[in-house]
Protein backbone atom coordinates (compact mmCIF):
# COMPACT_ATOMS: atom_id res chain seq x y z
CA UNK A 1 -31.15 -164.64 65.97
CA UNK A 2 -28.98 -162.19 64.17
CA UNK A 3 -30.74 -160.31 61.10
CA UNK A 4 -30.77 -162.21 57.96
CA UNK A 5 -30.63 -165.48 60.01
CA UNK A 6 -34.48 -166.57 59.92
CA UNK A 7 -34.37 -165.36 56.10
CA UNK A 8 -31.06 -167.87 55.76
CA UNK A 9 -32.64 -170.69 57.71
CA UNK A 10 -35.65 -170.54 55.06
CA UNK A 11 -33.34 -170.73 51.95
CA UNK A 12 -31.74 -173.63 53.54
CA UNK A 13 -34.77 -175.63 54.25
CA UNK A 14 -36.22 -174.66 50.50
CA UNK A 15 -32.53 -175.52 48.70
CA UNK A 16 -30.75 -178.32 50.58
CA UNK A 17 -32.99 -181.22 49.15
CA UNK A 18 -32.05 -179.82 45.59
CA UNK A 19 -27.99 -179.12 46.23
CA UNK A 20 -27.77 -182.67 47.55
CA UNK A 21 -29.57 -184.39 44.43
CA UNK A 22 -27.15 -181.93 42.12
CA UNK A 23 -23.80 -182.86 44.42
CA UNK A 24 -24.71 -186.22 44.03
CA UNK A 25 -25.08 -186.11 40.27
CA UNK A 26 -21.89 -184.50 40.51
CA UNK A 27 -19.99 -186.63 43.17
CA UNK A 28 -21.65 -189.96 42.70
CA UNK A 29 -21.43 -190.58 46.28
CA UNK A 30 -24.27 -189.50 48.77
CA UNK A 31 -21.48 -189.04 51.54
CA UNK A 32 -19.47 -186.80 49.98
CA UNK A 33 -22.69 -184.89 48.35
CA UNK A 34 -23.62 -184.11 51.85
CA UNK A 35 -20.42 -183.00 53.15
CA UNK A 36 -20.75 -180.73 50.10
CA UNK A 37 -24.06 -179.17 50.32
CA UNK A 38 -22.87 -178.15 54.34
CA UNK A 39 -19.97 -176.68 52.86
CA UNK A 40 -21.57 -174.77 50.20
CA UNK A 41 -24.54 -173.58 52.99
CA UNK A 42 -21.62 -172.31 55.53
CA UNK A 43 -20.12 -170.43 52.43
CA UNK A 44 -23.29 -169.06 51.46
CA UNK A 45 -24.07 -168.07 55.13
CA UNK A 46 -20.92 -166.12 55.23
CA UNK A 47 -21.76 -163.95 52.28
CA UNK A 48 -25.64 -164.12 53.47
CA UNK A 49 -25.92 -160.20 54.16
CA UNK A 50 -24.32 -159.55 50.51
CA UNK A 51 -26.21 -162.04 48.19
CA UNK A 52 -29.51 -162.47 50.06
CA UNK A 53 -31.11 -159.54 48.14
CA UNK A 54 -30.18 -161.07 44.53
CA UNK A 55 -30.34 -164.97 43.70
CA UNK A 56 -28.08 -167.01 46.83
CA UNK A 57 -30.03 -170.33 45.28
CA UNK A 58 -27.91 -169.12 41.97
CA UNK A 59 -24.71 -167.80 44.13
CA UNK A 60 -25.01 -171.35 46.06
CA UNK A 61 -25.42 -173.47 42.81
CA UNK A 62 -22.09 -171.54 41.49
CA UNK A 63 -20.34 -172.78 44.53
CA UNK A 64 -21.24 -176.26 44.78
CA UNK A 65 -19.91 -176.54 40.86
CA UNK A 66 -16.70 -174.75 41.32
CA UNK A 67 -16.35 -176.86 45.14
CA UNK A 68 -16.87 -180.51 42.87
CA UNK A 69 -14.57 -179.48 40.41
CA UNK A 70 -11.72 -177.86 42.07
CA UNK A 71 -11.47 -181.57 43.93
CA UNK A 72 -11.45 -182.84 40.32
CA UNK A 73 -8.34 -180.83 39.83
CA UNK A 74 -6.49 -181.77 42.66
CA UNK A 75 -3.93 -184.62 42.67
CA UNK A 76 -5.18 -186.29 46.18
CA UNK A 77 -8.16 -188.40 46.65
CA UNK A 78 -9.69 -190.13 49.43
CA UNK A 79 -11.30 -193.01 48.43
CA UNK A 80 -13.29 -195.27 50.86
CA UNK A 81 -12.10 -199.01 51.21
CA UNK A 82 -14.65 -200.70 52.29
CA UNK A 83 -17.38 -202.00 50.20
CA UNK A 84 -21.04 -201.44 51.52
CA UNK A 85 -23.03 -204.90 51.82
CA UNK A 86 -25.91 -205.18 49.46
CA UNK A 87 -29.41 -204.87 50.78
CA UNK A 88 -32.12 -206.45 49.11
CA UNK A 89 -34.89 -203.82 47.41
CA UNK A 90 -38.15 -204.26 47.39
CA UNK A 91 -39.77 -205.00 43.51
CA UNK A 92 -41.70 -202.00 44.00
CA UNK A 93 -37.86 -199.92 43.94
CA UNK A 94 -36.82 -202.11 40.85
CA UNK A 95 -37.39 -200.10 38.12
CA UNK A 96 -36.31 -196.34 39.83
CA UNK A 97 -33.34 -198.06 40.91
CA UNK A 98 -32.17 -199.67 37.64
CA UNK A 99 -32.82 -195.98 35.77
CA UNK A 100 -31.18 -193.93 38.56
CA UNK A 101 -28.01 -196.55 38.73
CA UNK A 102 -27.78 -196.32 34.89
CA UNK A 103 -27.61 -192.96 35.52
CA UNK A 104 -24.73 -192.71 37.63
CA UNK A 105 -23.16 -195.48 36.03
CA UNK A 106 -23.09 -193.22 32.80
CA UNK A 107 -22.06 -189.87 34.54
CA UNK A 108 -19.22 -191.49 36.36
CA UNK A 109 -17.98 -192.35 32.77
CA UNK A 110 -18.46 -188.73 31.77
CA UNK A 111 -15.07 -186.66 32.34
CA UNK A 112 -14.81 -184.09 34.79
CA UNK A 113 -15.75 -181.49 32.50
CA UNK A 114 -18.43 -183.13 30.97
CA UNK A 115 -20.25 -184.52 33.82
CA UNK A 116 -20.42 -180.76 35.12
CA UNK A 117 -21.69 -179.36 32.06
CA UNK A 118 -24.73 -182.09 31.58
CA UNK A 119 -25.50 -181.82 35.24
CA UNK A 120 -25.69 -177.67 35.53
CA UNK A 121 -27.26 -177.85 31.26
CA UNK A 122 -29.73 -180.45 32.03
CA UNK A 123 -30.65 -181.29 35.89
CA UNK A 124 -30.44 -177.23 36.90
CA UNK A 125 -31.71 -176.53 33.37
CA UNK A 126 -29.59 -173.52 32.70
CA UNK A 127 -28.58 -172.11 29.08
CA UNK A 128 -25.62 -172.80 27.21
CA UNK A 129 -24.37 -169.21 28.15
CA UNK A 130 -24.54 -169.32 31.99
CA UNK A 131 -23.20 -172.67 31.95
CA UNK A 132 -20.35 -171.33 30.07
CA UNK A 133 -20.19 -168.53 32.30
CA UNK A 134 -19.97 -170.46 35.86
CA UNK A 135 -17.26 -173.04 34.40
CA UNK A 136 -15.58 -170.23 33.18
CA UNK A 137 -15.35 -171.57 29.31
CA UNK A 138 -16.82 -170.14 25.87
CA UNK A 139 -20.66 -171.05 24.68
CA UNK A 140 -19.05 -173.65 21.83
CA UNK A 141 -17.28 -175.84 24.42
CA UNK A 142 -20.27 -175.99 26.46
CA UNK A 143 -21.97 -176.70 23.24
CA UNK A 144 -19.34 -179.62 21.79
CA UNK A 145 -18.93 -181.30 25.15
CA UNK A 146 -22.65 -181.45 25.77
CA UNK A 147 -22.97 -183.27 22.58
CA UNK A 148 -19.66 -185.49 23.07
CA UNK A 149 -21.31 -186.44 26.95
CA UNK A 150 -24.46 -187.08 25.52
CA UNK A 151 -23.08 -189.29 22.95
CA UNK A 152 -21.46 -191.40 25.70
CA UNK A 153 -24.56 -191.74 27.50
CA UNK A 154 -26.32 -192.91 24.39
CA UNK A 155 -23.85 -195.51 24.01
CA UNK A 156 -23.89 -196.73 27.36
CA UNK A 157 -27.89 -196.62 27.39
CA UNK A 158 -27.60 -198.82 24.22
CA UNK A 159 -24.98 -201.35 25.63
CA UNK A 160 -27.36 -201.83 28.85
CA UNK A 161 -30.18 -202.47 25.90
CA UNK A 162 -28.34 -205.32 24.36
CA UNK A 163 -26.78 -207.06 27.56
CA UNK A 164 -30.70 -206.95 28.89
């Protein structure tokens, strides 16, 4: 092993379970969180001997948010065709399942912007000012489009109230 490598292979097993559950929030599709997450661990292991010393779970997080959104940007999508079969669930599932598909059933209404600012405000739990600072944007737009996304997810948790 190279030096730095059994450090590396550590981070990796301590911070993949966590990037995939954030690229997921941010991708809504467990496919193309995973592909993520590998891509954002090679780019991490190429700067390894640079940011190992400071915070790589930050460095990685900052990559994973700018890798979602610069696909948000660009014109060309890939979307699968196919639709997946339903499986049945057990009743024991029923209520985790219903919270966690509300859930991405409300973030995929968010925009781009403001599905990335409630996932890096509110599931990494950072400040208003280092959110700001990875998305490249001031404090107050963090701030407004926090509260605009929020809104939205209000409304959608009160729509699912009333159909049920």
């Amino acid at each position: 092993m190279a030096r730095g490598d059994a450090e590396f292979v550590e981070f990796v097993r301590a911070s993949t379970a966590r990037l995939q559950h954030a690229a997921y929030l941010l991708t809504g599709d467990r496919h193309q969180a995973e592909d993520d997450v590998q891509t954002v661990l090679v780019r991490v292991y190429t700067v390894w001997s640079r940011i190992r010393r400071q915070d790589p779970f930050a460095y990685a997080r900052k990559v994973l948010a700018n890798l979602v959104i610069d696909r948000w940007r660009r014109p060309f999508r890939e979307d699968a065709t196919e639709e997946m079969p339903e499986r049945s669930i057990p009743d024991d599932f029923a209520d985790g399942l219903a919270v966690q598909e509300w859930l991405m059933r409300a973030l995929a209404r968010l925009t781009a912007r403001e599905r990335a600012i409630v996932v890096l405000r509110h599931f990494w739990d950072l400040s208003e000012a280092d959110v700001a600072a990875e998305l490249n944007v001031s404090v107050g737009t963090v701030k407004s489009t926090a509260s605009r996304a929020l809104a939205k997810m209000r409304v959608s948790e009160e729509l699912v109230e009333r159909v049920s």
